[in-house]
C-alpha atoms as a PDB file:
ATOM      1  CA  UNK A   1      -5.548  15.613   3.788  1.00  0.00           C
ATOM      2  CA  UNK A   2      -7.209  17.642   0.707  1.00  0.00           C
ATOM      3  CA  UNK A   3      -6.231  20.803   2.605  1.00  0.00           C
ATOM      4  CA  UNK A   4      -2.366  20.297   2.187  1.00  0.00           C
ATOM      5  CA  UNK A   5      -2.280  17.249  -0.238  1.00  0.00           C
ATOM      6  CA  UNK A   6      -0.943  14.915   2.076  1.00  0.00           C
ATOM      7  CA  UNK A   7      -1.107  11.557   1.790  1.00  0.00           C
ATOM      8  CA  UNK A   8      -3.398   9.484   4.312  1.00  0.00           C
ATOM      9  CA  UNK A   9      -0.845   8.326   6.404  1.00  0.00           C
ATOM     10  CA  UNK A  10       0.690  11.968   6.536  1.00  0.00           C
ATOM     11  CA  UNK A  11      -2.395  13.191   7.623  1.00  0.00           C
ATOM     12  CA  UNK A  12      -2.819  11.240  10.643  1.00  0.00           C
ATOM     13  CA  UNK A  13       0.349  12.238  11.523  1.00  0.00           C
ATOM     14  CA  UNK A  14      -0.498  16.145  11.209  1.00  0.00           C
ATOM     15  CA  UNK A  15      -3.615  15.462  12.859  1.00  0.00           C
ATOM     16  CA  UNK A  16      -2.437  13.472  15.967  1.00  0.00           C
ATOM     17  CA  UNK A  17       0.213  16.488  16.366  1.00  0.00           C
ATOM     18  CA  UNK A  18      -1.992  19.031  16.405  1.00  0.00           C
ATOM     19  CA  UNK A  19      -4.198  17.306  19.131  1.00  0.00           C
ATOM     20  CA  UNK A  20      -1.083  16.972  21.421  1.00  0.00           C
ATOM     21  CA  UNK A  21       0.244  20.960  20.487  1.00  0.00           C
ATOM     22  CA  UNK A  22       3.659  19.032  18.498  1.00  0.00           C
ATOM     23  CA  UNK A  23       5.217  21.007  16.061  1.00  0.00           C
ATOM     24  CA  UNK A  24       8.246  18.939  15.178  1.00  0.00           C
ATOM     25  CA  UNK A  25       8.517  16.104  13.641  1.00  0.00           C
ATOM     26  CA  UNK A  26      11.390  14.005  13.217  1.00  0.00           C
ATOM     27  CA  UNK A  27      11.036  12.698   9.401  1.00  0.00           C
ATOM     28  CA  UNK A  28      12.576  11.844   6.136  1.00  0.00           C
ATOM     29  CA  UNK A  29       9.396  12.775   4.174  1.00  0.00           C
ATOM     30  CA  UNK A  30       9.553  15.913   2.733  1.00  0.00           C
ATOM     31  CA  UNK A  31       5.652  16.180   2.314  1.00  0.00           C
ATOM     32  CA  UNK A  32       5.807  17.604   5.555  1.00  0.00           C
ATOM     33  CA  UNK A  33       7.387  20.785   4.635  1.00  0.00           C
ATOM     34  CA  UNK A  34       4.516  22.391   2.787  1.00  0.00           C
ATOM     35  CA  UNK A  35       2.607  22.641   6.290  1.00  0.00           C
ATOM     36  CA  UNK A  36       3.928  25.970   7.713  1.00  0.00           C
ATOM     37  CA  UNK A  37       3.596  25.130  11.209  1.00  0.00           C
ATOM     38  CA  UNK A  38       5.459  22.083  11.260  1.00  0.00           C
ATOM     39  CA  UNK A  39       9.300  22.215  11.777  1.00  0.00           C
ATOM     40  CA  UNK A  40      10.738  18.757  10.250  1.00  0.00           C
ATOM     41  CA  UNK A  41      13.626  17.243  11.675  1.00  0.00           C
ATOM     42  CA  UNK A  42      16.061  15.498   9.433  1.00  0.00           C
ATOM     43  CA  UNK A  43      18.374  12.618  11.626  1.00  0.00           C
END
């Protein structure tokens, strides 16, 4: 959470993905972009 800024909710989101090896994430939220691992997918 402080590491990136993210937002609480965010965070558990980042966190839970990095305990099951994700790197996509299918999301509106563009808070996810500043985490350089994560590939966000726009529908």
């Amino acid at each position: 959470m402080k590491h990136f800024n993210l937002k609480p909710r965010d965070a558990i989101h980042l966190a839970t993905m990095r305990l099951e090896n994700e790197t996509e994430i299918i999301s509106e939220d563009p808070d996810f972009d500043i985490v350089p691992e994560i590939k966000r997918i726009m529908l």
